[in-house]
C-alpha atoms as a PDB file:
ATOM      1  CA  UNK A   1       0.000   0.000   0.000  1.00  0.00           C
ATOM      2  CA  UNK A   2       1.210   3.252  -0.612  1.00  0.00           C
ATOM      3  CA  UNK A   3      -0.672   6.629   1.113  1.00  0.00           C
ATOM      4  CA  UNK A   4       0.182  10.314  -0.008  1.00  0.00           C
ATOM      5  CA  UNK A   5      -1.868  12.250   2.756  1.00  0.00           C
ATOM      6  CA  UNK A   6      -5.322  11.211   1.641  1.00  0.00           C
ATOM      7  CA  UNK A   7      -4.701   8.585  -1.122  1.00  0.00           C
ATOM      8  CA  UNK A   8      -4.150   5.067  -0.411  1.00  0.00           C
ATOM      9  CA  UNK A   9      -3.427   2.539  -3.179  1.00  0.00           C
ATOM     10  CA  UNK A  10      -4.258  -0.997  -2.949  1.00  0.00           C
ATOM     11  CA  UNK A  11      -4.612  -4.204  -4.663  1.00  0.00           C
ATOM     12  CA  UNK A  12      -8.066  -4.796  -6.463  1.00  0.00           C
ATOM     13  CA  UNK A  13     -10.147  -7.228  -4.696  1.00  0.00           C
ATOM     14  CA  UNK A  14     -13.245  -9.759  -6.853  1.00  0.00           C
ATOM     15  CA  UNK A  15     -15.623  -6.989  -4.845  1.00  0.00           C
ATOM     16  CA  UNK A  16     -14.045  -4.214  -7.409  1.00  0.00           C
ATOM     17  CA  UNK A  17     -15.068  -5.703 -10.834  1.00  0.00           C
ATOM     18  CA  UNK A  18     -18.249  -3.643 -11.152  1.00  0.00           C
ATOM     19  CA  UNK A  19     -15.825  -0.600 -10.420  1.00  0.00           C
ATOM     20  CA  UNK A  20     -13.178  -1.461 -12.922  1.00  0.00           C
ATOM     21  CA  UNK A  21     -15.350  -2.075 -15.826  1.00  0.00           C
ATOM     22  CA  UNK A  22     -16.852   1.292 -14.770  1.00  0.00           C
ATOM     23  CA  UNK A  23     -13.659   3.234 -14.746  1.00  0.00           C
ATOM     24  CA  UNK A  24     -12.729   1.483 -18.438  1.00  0.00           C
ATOM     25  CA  UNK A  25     -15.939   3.158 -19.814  1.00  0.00           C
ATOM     26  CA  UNK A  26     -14.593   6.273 -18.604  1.00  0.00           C
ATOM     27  CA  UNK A  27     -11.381   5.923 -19.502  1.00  0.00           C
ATOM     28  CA  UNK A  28     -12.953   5.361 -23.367  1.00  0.00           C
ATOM     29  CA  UNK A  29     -14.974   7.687 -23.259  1.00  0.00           C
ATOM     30  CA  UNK A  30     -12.195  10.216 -22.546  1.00  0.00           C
ATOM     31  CA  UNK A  31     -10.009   8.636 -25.395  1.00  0.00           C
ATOM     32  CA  UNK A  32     -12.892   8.705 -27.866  1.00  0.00           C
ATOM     33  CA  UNK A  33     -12.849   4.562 -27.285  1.00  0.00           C
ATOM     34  CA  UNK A  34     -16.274   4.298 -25.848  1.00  0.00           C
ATOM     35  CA  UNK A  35     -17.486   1.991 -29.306  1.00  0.00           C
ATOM     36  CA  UNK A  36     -14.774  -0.184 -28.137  1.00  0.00           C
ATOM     37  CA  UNK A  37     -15.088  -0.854 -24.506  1.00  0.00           C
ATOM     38  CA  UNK A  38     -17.026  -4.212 -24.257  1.00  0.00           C
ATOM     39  CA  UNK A  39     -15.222  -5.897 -21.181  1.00  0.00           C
ATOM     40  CA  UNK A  40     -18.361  -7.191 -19.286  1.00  0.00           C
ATOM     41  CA  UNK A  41     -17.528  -7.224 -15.021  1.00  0.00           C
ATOM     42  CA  UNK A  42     -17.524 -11.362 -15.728  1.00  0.00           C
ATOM     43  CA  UNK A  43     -14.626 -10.555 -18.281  1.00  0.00           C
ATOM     44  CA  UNK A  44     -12.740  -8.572 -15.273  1.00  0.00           C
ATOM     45  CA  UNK A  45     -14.061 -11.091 -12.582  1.00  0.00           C
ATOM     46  CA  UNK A  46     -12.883 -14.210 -14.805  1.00  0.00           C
ATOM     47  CA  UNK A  47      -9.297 -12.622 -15.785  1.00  0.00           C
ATOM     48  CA  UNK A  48      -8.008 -10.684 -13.018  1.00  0.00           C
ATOM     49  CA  UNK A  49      -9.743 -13.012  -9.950  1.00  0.00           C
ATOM     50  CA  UNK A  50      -9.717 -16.430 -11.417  1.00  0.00           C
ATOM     51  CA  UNK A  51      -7.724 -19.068 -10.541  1.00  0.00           C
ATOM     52  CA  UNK A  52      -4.755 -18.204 -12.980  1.00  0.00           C
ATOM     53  CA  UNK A  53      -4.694 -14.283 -13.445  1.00  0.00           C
ATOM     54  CA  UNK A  54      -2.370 -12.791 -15.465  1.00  0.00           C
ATOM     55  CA  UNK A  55      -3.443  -9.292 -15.332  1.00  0.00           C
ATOM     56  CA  UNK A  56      -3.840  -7.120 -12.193  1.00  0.00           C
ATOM     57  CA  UNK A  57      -5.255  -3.883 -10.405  1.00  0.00           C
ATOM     58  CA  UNK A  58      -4.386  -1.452  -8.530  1.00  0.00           C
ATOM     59  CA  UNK A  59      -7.010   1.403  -7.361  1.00  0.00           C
ATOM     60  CA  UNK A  60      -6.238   4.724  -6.266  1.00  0.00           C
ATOM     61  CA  UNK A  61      -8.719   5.878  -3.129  1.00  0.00           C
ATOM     62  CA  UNK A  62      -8.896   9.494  -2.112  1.00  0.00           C
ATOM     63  CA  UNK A  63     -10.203  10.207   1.497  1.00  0.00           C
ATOM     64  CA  UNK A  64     -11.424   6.051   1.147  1.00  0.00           C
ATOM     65  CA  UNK A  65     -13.527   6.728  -2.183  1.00  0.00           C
ATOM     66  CA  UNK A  66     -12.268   5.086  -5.066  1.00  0.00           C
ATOM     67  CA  UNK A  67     -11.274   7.332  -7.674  1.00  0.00           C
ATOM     68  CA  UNK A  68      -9.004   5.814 -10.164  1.00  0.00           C
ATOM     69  CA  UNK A  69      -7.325   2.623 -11.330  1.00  0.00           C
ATOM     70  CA  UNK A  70      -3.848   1.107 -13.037  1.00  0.00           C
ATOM     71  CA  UNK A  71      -4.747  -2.212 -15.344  1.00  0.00           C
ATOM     72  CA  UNK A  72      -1.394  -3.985 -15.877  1.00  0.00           C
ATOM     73  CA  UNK A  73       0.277  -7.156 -16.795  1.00  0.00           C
ATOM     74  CA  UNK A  74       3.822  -8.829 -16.729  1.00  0.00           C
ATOM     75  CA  UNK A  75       5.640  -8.645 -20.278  1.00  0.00           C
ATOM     76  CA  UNK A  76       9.195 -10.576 -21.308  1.00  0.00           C
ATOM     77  CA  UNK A  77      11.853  -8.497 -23.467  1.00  0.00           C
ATOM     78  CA  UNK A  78      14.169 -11.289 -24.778  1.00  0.00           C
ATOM     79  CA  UNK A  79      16.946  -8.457 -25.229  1.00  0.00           C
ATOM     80  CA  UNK A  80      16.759  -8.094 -21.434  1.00  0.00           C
ATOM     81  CA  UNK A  81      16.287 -11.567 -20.424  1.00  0.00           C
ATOM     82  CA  UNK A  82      13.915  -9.972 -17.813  1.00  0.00           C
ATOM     83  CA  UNK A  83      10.066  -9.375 -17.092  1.00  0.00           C
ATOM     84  CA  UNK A  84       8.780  -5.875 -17.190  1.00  0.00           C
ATOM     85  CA  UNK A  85       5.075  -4.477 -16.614  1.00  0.00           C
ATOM     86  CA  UNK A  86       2.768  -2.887 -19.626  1.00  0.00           C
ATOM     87  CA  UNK A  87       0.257  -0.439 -18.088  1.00  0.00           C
ATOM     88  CA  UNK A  88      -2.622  -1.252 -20.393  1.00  0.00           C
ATOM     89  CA  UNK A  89      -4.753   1.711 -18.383  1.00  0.00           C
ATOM     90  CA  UNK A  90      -4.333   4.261 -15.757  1.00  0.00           C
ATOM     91  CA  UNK A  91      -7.284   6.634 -15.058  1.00  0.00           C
ATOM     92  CA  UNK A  92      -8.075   8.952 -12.514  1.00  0.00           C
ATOM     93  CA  UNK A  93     -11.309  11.138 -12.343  1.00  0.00           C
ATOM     94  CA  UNK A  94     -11.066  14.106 -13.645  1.00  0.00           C
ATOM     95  CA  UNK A  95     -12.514  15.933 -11.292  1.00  0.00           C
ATOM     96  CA  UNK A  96      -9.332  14.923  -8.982  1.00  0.00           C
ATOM     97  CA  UNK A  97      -6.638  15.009 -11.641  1.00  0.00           C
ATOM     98  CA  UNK A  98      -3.810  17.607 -10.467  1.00  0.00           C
ATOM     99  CA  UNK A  99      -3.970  16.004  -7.042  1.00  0.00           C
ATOM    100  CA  UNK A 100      -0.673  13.661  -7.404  1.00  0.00           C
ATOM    101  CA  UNK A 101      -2.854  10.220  -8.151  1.00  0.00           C
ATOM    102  CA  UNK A 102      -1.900   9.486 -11.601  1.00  0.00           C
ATOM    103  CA  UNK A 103       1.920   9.651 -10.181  1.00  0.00           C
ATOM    104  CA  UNK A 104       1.325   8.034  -7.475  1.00  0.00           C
ATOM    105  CA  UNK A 105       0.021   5.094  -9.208  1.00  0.00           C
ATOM    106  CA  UNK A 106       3.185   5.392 -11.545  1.00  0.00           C
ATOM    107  CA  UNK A 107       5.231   5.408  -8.579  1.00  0.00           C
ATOM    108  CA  UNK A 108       3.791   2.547  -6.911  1.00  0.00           C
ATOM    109  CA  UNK A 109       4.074   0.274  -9.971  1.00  0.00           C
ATOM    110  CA  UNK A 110       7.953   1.421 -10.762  1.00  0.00           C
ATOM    111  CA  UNK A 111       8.736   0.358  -7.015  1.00  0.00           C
ATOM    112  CA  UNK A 112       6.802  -3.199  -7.724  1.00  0.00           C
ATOM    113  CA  UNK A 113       9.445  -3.370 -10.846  1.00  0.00           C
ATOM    114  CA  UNK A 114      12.440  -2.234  -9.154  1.00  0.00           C
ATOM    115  CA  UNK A 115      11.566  -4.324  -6.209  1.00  0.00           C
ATOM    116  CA  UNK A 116      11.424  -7.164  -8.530  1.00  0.00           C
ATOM    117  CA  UNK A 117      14.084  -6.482 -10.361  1.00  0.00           C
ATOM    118  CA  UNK A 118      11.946  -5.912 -13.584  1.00  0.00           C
ATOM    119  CA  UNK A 119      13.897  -4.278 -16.968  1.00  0.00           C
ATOM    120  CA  UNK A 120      10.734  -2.221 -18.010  1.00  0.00           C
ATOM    121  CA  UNK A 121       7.769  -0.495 -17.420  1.00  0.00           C
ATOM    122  CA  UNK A 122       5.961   0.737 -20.372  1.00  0.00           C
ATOM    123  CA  UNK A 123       2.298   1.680 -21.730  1.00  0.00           C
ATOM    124  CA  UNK A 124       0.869   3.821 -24.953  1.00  0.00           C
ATOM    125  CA  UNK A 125      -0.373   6.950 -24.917  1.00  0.00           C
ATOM    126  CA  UNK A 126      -2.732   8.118 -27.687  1.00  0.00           C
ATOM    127  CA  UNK A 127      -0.710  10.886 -29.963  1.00  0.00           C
ATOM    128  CA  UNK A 128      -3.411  13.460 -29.628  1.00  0.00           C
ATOM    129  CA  UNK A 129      -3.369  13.592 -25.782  1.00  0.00           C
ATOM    130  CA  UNK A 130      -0.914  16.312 -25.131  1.00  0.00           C
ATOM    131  CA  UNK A 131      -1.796  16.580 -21.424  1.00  0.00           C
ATOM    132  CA  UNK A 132      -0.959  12.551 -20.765  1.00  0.00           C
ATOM    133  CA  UNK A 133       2.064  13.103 -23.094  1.00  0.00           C
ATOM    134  CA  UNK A 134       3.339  15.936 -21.242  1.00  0.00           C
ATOM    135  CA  UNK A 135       2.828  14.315 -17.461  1.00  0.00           C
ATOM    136  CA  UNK A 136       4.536  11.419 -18.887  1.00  0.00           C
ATOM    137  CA  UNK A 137       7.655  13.105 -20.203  1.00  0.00           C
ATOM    138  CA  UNK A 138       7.289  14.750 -16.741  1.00  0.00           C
ATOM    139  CA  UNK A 139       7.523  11.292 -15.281  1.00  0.00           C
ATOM    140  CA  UNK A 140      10.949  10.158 -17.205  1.00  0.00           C
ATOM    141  CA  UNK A 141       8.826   8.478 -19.640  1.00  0.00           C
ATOM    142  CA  UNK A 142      10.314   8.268 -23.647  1.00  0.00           C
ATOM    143  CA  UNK A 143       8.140   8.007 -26.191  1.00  0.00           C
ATOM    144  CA  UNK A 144       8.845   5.572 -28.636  1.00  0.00           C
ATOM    145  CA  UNK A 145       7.903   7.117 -32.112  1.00  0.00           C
ATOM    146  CA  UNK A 146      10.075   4.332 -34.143  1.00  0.00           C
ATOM    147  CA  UNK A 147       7.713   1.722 -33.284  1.00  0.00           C
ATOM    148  CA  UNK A 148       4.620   1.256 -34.864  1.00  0.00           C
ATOM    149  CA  UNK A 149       1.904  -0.542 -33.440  1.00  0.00           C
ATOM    150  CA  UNK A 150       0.358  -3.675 -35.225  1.00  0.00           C
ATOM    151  CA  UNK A 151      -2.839  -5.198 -34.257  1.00  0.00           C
ATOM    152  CA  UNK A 152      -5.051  -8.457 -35.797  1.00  0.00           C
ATOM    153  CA  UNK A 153      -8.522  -9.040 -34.498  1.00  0.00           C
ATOM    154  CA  UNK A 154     -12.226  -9.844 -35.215  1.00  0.00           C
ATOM    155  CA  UNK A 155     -12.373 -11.270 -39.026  1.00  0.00           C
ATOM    156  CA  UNK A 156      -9.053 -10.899 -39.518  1.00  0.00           C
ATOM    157  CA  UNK A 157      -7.854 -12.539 -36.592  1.00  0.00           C
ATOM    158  CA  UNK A 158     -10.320 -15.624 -37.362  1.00  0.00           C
ATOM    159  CA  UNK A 159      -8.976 -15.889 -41.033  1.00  0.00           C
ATOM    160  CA  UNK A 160      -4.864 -15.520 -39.485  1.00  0.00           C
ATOM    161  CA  UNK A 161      -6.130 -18.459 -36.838  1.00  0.00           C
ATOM    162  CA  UNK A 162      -7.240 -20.678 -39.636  1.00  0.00           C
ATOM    163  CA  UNK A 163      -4.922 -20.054 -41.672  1.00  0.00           C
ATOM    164  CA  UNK A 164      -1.837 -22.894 -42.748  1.00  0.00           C
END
């Protein structure tokens, strides 16, 4: 747990899924995403509180009201030869950004990689979103323009999968 006067960051519990699935719609709506946010709270209930997980939760409570989240997973770089974590979301609500919570949820999940020893901690950030851009750059964070992103799903990924 980590607590910055009134903010106190903990692990999600199963009791949380409702509130997770609610803070992805915000999070699309914010990134013009909402057409793509399906996750269901049985999607976030099966994946992150099964038996096997392999993606976790953190939430961010101010004065014990939940008010933001950080959706990660455990990635491999080969060229390391070491684990790292992908933030696949961080939100906060913005009615509460500017109060430290966004990099305090940064903070706490670059102490879980040094702690382990991890080689990376990385995420996207959408190219239009100068504010997230600019906190992030505040943060240490590089962007990494010389990659491009590639992505296969619905018919495409069924024809790839049946492919051979």
């Amino acid at each position: 747990m980590s607590e910055t006067s009134s903010l106190t960051i903990r692990l999600a519990t199963p009791a949380d899924a409702g509130l997770i699935v609610d803070f992805i719609r915000e999070l699309a709506v914010y990134e013009k995403l909402e057409h793509e946010a399906k996750a269901t709270e049985a999607d976030i209930a099966r994946d992150l509180f099964g038996a096997d997980p392999k993606v976790f939760c953190e939430i961010a409570e101010w004065a014990g009201k939940p008010v933001g989240f950080a959706l990660w997973f455990y990635t491999y770089s080969t060229f390391q030869g070491r684990h790292g974590i992908w933030l696949e979301d961080l939100f906060v609500d913005p009615a509460l950004r500017g109060k430290g919570i966004g990099k305090a949820l940064l903070v706490h999940l670059a102490r879980r990689c040094v702690a382990g020893g991890l080689g990376r901690f990385e995420w996207w950030v959408l190219d239009w979103n100068e504010p997230s851009i600019a906190f992030y750059k505040s943060q240490g964070g590089v962007m990494q323009d010389e990659w491009t992103k590639v992505r296969v799903d619905g018919e495409a990924l069924l024809k790839l999968g049946e492919s051979g």
